[in-house]
Protein backbone atom coordinates (compact mmCIF):
# COMPACT_ATOMS: atom_id res chain seq x y z
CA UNK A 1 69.58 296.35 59.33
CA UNK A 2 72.53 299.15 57.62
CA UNK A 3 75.04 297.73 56.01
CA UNK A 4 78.12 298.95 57.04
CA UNK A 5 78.94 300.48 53.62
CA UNK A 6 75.92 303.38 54.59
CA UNK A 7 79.29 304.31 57.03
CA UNK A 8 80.50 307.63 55.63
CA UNK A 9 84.23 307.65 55.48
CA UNK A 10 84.84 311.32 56.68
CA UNK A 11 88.30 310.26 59.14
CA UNK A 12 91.58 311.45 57.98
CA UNK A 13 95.40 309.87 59.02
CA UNK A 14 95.37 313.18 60.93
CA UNK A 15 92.39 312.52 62.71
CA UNK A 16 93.07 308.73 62.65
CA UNK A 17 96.34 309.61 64.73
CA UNK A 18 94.57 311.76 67.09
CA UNK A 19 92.08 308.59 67.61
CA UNK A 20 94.91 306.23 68.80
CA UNK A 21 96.86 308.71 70.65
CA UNK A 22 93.50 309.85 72.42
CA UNK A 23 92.41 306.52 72.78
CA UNK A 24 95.68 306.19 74.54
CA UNK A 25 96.30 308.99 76.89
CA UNK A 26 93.76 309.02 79.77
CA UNK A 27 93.94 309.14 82.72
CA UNK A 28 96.78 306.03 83.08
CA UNK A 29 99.47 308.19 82.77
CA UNK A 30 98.81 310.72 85.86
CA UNK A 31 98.14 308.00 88.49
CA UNK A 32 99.43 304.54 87.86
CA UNK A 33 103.07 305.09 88.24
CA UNK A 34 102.15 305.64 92.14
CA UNK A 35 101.13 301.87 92.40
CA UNK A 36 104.15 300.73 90.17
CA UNK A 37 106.89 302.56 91.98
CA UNK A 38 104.91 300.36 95.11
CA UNK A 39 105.76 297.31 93.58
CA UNK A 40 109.23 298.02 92.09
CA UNK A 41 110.60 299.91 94.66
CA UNK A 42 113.34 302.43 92.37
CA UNK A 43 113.16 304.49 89.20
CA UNK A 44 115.21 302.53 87.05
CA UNK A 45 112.94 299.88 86.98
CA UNK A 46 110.06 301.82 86.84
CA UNK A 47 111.49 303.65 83.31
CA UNK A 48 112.70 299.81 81.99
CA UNK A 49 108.94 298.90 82.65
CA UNK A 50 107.21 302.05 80.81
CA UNK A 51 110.18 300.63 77.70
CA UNK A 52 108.99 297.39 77.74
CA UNK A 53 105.41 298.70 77.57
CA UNK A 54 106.17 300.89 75.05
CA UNK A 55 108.35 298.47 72.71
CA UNK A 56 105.09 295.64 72.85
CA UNK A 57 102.86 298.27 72.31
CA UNK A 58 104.58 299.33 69.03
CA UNK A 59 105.21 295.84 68.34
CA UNK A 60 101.39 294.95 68.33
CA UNK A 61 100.70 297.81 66.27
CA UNK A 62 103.16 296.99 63.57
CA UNK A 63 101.61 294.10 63.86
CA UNK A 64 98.01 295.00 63.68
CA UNK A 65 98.50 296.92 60.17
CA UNK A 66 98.84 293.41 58.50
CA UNK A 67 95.24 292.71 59.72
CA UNK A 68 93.30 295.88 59.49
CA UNK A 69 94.87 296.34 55.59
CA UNK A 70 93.63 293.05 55.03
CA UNK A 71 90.00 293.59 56.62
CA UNK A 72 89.64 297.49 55.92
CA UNK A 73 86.14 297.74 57.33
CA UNK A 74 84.42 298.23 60.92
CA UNK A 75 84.65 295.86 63.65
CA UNK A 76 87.87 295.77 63.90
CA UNK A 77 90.04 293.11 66.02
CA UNK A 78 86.76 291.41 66.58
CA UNK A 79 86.88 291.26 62.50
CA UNK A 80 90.30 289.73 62.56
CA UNK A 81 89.64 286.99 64.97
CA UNK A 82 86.23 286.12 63.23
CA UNK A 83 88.21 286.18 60.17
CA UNK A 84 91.30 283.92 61.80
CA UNK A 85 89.19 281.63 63.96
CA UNK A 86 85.77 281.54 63.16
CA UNK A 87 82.70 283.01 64.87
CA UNK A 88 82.84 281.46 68.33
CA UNK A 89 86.00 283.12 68.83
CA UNK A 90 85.20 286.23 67.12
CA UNK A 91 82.03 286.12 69.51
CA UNK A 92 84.18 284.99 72.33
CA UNK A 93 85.87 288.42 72.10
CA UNK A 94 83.19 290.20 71.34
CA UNK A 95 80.93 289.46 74.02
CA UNK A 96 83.91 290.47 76.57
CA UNK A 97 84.70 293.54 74.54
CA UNK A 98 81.41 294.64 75.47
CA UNK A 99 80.77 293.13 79.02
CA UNK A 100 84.41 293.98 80.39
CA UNK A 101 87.07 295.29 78.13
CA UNK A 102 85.32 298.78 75.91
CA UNK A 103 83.27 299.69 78.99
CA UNK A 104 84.60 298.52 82.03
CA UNK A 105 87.63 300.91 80.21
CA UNK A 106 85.46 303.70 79.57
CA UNK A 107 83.99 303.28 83.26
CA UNK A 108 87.25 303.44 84.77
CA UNK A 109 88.85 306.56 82.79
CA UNK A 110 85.37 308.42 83.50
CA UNK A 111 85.72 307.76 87.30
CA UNK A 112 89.53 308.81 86.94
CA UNK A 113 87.76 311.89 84.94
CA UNK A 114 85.87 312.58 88.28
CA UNK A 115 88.92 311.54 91.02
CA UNK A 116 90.60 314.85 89.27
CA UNK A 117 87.54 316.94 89.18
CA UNK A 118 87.50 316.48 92.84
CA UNK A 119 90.31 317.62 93.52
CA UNK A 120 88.91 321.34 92.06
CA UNK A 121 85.63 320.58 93.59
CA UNK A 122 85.94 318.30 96.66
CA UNK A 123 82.36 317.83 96.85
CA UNK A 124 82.44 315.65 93.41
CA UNK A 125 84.82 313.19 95.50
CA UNK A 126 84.48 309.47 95.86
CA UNK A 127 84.16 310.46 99.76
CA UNK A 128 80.85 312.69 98.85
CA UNK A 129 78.15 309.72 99.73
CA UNK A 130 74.77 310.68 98.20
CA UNK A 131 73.15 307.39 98.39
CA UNK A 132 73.84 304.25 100.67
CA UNK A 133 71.93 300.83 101.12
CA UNK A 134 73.54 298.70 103.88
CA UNK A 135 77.23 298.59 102.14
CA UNK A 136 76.64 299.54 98.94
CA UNK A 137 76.78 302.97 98.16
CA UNK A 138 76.86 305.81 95.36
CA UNK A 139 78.74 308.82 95.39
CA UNK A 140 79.43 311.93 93.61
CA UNK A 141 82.10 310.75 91.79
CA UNK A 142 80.33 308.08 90.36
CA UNK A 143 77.52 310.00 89.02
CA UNK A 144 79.38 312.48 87.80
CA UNK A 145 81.45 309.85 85.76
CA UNK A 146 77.99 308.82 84.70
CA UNK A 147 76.70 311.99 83.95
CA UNK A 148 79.94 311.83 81.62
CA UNK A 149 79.31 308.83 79.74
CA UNK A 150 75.69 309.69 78.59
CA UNK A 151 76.50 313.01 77.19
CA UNK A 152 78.77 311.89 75.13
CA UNK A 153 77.13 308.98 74.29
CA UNK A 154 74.20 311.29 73.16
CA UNK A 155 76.73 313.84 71.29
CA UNK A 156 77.88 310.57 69.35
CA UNK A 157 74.90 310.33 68.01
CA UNK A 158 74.70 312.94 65.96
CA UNK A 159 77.07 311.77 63.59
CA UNK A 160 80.58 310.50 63.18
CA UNK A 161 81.99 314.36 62.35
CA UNK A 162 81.07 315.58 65.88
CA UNK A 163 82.82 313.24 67.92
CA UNK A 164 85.68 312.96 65.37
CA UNK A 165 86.46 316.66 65.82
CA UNK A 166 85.48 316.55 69.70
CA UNK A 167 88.57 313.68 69.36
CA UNK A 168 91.13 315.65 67.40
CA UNK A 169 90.96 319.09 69.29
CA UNK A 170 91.11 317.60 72.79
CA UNK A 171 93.90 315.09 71.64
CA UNK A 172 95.87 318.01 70.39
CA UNK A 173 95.27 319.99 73.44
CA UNK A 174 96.29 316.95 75.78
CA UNK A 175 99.46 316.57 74.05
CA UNK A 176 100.29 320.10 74.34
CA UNK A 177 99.27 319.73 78.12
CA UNK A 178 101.73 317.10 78.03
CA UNK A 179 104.80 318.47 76.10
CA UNK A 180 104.04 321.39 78.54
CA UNK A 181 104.93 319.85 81.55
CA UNK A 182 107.69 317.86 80.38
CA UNK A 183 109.35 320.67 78.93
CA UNK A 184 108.95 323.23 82.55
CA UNK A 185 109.17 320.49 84.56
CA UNK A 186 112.58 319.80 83.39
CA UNK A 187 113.39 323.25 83.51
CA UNK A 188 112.22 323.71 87.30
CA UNK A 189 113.05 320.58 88.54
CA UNK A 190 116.53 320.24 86.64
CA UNK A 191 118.51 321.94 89.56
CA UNK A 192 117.52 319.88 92.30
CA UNK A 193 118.61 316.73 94.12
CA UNK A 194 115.50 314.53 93.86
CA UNK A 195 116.66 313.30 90.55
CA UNK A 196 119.95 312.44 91.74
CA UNK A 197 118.43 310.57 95.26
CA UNK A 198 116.17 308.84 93.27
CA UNK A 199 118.95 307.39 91.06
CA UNK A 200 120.32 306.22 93.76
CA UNK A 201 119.69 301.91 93.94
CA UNK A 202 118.24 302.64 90.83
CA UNK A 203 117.53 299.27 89.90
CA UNK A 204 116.82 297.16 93.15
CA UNK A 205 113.93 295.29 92.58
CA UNK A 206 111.79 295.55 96.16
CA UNK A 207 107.97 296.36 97.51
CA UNK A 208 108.09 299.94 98.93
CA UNK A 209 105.69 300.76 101.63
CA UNK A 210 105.50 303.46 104.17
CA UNK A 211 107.56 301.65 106.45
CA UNK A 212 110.34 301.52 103.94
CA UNK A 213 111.70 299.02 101.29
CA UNK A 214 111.46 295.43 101.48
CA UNK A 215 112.49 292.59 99.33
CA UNK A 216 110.51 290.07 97.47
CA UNK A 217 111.11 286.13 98.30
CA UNK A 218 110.85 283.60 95.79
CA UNK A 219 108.78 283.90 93.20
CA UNK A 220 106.61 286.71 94.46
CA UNK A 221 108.81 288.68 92.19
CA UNK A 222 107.26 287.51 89.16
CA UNK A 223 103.50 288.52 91.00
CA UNK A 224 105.38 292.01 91.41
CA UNK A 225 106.44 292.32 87.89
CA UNK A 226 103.06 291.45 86.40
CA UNK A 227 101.17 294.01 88.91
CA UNK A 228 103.27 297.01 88.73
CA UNK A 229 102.62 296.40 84.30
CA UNK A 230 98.78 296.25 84.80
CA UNK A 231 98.67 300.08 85.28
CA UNK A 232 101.17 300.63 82.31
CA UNK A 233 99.88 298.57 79.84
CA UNK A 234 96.27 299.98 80.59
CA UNK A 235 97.30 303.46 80.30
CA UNK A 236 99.28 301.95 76.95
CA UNK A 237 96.34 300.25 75.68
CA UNK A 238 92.92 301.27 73.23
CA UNK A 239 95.68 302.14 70.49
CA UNK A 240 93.59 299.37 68.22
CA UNK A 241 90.77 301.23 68.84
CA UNK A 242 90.85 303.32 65.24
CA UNK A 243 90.41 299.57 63.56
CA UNK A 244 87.26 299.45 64.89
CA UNK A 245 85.81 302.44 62.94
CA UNK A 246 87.29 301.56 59.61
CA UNK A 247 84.61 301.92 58.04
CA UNK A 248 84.56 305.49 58.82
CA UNK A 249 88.67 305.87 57.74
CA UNK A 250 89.76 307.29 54.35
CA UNK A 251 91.85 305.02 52.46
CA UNK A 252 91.74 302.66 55.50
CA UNK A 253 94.30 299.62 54.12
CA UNK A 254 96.72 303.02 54.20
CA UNK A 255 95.83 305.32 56.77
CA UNK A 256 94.86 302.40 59.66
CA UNK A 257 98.47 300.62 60.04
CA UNK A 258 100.10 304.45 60.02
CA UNK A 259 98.27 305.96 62.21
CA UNK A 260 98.45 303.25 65.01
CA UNK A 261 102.08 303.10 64.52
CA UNK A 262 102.38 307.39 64.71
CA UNK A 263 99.44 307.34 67.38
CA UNK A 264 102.14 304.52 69.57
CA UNK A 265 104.91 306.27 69.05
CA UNK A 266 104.00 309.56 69.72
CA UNK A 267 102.24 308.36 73.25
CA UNK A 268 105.38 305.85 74.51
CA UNK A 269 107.87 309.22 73.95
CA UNK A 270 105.84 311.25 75.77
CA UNK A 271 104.72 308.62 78.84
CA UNK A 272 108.60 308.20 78.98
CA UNK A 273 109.48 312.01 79.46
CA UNK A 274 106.56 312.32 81.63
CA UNK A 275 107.88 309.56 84.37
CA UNK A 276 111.03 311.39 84.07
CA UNK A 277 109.32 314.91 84.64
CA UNK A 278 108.50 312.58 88.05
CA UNK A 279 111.87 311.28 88.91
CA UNK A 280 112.85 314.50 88.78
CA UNK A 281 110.11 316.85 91.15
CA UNK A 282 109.29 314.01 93.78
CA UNK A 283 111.17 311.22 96.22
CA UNK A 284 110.05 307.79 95.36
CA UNK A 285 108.44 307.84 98.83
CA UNK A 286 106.05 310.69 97.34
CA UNK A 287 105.61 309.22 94.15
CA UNK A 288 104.33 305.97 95.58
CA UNK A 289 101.66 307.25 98.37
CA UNK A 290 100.77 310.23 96.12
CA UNK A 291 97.63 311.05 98.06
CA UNK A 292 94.62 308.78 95.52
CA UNK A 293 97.54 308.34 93.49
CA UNK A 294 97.62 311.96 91.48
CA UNK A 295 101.14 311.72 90.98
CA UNK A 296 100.90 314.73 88.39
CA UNK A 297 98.83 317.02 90.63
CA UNK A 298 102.04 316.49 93.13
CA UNK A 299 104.52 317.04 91.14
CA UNK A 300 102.58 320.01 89.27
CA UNK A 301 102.65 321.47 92.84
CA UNK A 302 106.22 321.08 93.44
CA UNK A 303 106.82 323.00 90.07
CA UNK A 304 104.76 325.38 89.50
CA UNK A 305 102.66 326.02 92.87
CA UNK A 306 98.97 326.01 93.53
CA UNK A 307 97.90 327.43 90.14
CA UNK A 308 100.16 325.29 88.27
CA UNK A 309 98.61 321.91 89.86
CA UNK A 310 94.69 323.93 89.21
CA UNK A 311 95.64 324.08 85.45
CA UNK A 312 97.35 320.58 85.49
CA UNK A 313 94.27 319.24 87.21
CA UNK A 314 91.68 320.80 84.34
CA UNK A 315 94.17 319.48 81.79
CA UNK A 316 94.05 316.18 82.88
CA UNK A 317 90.21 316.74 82.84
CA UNK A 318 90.52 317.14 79.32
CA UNK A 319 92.59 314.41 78.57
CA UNK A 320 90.40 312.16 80.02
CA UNK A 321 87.19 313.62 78.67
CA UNK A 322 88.67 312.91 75.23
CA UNK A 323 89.53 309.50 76.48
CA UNK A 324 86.22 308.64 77.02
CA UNK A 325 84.71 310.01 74.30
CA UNK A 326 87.31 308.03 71.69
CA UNK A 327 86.39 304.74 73.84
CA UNK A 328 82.66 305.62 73.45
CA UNK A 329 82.92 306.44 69.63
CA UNK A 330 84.75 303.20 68.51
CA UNK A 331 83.01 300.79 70.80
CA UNK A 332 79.58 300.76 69.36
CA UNK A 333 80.84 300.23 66.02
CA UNK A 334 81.89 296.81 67.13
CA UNK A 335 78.60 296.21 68.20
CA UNK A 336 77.32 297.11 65.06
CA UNK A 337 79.20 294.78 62.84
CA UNK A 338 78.42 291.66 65.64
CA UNK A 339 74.76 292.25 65.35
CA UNK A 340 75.35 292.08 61.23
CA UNK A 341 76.45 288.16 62.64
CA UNK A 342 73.63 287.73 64.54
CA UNK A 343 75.49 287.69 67.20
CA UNK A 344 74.25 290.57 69.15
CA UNK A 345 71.27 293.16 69.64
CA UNK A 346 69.41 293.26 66.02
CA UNK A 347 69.17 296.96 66.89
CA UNK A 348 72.56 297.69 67.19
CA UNK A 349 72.81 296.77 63.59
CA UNK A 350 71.01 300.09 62.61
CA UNK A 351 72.54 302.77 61.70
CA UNK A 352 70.64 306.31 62.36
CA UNK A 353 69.54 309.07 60.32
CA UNK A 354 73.51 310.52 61.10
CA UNK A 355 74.96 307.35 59.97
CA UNK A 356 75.94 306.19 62.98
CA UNK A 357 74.73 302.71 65.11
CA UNK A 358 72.92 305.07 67.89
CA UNK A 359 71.37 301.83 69.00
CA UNK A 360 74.86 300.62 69.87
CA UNK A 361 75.96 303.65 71.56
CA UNK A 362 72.97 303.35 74.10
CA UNK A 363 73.68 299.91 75.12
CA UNK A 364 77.27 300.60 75.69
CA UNK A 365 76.14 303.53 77.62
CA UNK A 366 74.17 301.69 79.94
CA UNK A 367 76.34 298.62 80.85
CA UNK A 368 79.52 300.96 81.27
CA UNK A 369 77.10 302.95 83.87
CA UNK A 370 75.99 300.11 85.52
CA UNK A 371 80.42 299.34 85.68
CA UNK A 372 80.56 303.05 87.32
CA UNK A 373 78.42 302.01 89.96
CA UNK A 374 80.23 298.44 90.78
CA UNK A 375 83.92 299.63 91.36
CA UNK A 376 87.27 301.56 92.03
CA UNK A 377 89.56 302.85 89.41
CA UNK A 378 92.36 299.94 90.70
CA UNK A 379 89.54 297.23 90.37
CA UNK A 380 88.42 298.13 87.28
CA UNK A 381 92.30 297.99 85.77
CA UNK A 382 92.68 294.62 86.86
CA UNK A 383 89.45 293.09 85.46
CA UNK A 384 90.00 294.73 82.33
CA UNK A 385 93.72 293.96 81.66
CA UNK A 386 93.92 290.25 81.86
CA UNK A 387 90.91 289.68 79.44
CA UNK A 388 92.74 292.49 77.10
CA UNK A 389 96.05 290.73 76.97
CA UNK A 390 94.53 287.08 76.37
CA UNK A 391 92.42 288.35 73.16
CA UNK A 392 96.02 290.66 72.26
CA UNK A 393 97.83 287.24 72.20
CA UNK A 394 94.55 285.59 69.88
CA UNK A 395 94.38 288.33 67.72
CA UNK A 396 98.34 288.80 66.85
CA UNK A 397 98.59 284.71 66.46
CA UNK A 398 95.82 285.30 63.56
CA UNK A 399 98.82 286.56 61.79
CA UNK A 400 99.89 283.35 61.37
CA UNK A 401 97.00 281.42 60.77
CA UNK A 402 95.70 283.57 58.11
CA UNK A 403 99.39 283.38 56.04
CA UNK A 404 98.40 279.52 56.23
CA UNK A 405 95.19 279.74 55.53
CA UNK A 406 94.60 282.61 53.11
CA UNK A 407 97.84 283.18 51.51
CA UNK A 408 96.44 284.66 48.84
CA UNK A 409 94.29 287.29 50.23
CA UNK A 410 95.75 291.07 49.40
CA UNK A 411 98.30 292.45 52.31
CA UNK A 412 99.37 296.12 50.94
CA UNK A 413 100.72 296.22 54.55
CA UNK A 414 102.71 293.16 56.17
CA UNK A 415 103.84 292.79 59.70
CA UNK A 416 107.11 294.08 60.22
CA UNK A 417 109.46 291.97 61.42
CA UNK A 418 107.60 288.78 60.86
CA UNK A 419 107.63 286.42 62.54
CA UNK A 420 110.05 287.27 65.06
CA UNK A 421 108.58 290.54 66.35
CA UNK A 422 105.02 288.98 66.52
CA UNK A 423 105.79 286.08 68.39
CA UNK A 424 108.06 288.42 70.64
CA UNK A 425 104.80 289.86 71.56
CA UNK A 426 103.14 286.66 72.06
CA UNK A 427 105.56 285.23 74.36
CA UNK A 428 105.81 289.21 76.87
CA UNK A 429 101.86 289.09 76.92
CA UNK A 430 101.64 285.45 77.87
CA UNK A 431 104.27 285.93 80.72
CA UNK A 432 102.71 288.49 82.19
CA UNK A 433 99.17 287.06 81.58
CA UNK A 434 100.05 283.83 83.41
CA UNK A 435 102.00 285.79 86.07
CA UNK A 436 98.93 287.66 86.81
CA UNK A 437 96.29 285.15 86.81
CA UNK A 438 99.05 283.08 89.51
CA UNK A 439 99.32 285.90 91.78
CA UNK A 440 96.61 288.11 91.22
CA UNK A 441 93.67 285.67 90.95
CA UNK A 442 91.07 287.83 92.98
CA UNK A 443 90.36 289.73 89.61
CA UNK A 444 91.89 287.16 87.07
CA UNK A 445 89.68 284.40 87.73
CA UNK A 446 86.32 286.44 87.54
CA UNK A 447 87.43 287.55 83.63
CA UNK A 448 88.16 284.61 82.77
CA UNK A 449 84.94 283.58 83.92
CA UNK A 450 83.47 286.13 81.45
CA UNK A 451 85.10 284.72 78.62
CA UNK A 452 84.15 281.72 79.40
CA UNK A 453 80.23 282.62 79.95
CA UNK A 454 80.16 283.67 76.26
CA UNK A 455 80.13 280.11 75.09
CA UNK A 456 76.46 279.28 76.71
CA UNK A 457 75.49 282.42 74.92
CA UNK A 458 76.98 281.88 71.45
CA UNK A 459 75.69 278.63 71.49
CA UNK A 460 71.92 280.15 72.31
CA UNK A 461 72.10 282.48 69.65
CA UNK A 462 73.57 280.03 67.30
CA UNK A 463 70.46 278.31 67.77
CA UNK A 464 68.08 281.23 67.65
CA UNK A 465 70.19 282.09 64.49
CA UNK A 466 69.33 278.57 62.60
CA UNK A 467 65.99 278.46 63.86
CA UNK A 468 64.94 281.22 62.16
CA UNK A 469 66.70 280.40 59.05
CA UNK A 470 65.33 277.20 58.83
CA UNK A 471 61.33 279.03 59.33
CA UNK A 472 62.80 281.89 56.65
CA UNK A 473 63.19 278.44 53.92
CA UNK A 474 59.81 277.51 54.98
């Protein structure tokens, strides 16, 4: 196997901003406020959600440049819990980094990738059937999300330099896309009186439907709360993901911690101004039944007319085609540093004639396309997000342990706001984890179940792992 030093370290803070804030803009952004505005019922508490999202975002991040300018090198947060808690947990993660969290992500931004496309080319819709065995079926959608994945998987292999400047010119373009239509939709939609109706009850907490608003009883507020923050903390989340090619970063105990906390900041202002843009071009009624939830293709319309909402829809395109492509880049590098601790695929431990772990890239290619074909955008937020909180709240506890543990290792970065913002973070994520897995257990359950199935594997390869060291001494 490559040792992860054969990495060539060709990744900028420029381009190590445009990673997080491309990691983080996808397709979350121009659909999930439909099914939070649903659970909420007004605008005020939509915008206090997208804060709080924001604020433990750029709390984690703070947070993460302790770690990562600790453990400068690839792998990432599966490095820092390795590091914190030993292997089982570091495989723990690892194993559901690769069977749920990297790729069931990159599945579900690809399919929202080819919900948009559709709406240029209606016959790439998830309606399109092209195959169908008693109730399972595959449409166009789907394998035009797939189609997706493996070309960029195969671009990636070519060498770190290609997808890293795929990364930074589609990040820059989606921000534009983004500053864009917060800057003329505020200018077209500032003299109307959607803004002021939907400021109206602004912070009612209640379940809209299309019979109206209704209110919660008991405790089904907190089940509320946690769903209508799945869709905002996914669209919020992969900002870690430049940790995991560190490897690849120059200066990385510098460059890492800045650019997640420029990549999170950047990407909360804008999501902010964006729900705004929103508030102010469409009733809450038309925000929340959106027709498949393309709140920005709506409100595009309402702004700028039919070839407004055409250029919105191929900028959204973009945005997510970058998504994928950041997801697809970092992900295999994980891989790559696992199989270095015999804890996955030998031949993801090799890097190609590019310098890259091709090997790695494959497999991740295949298992998110198998993901494509198994469900719907919704369904694949809410297996993902659970399993991505409960390794958030692992990781950012490390923080502690390692100050116990290995005082004495260097920290040219430390956490800001120790320990209060940290455990801040701890206690949000754990709230809403345990609200979700209460009242949402129809996905909950099954991830945790995922986890869970990487011990019977760890302890298998642990085995395997010994074995052959023991033959090796022979």
């Amino acid at each position: 196997m490559t040792d992860e030093n054969d990495y060539k370290r060709n990744v900028s803070l420029l381009d190590a901003t445009m990673f997080v804030a491309g990691a983080m803009i996808g397709s979350g952004i121009f659909i999930v406020s439909a099914d939070m505005i649903r659970n909420v019922g007004s605008s005020g508490w939509l915008i206090l959600l997208w804060c709080l999202t924001g604020l433990v975002t750029i709390i984690g991040a703070l947070s993460y440049g302790e770690l990562s300018g600790m453990f400068p090198k690839a792998g990432g947060q599966y490095t820092y819990i390795r590091e914190a808690f030993g292997k089982k947990m570091g495989f723990l993660y690892g194993w559901s980094f690769f069977s749920v969290i990297q790729t069931g992500t990159i599945a579900a931004v690809g399919v929202a990738f080819s919900k948009f496309a559709a709406y240029l080319f209606p016959s790439l819709g998830e309606d399109h059937i092209l195959l169908q065995f008693s109730s399972f079926t595959i449409s166009a959608a789907q394998i035009l999300t797939i189609v997706l994945i493996i070309g960029l998987t195969a671009i990636n292999t070519l060498g770190v330099n290609h997808g890293k400047n795929i990364q930074t010119v589609v990040t820059i373009a989606k921000l534009c896309s983004l500053i864009g239509l917060i800057g003329f939709g505020f200018y077209f939609g500032a003299n109307g009186n959607v803004w002021h109706q939907n400021w109206q009850n602004a912070f009612s907490f209640r379940k809209l439907s299309l019979d109206g608003f209704s209110n919660y009883s008991g405790f089904a507020v907190f089940g509320a709360f946690a769903a209508a923050m799945v869709g905002s903390l996914f669209s919020s989340d992969s900002w870690h993901t430049i940790a995991f090619i560190a490897g690849e970063v120059k200066k990385p105990e510098r460059n890492i911690g800045l650019s997640l906390v420029l990549g999170t900041i950047i990407v909360t202002a804008l999501y902010l101004l964006v729900n705004f843009v929103y508030l102010s071009a469409l009733p809450l009624k038309e925000i929340a039944f959106a027709k498949n939830d393309r709140i920005a293709i709506d409100a595009s319309s309402r702004l700028f007319g039919l070839t407004g909402t055409r250029i919105m829809a191929i900028l959204i395109m973009i945005s997510t085609f970058g998504c994928v492509n950041g997801l697809i880049i970092t992900g295999a590098r994980v891989y790559h540093t696992m199989a270095h601790d015999g804890l996955f695929l030998k031949k993801a431990g090799v890097l190609n004639k590019n310098s890259v772990p091709a090997n790695g890239l494959w497999i991740q290619c295949f298992w998110a396309s198998i993901l494509c074909l198994s469900g719907h955008y919704g369904d694949l937020l809410d297996y993902v997000i659970f399993v991505v909180l409960l390794f958030y709240i692992i990781t950012i506890s490390g923080i502690f342990k390692l100050r116990k543990t290995q005082p004495n290792l260097a920290r040219p970065y430390k956490a800001i706001g120790y320990p209060v913002l940290p455990i801040i973070y701890i206690i949000v994520a754990s709230v809403i984890s345990i609200s979700l897995f209460i009242y949402k257990p129809k996905f909950t359950w099954p991830g945790l179940f995922i986890v869970l199935l990487g011990l019977p594997i760890y302890s298998y390869l642990n085995k395997k792992k010994l074995s052959n060291e023991s033959l090796q001494k022979v």
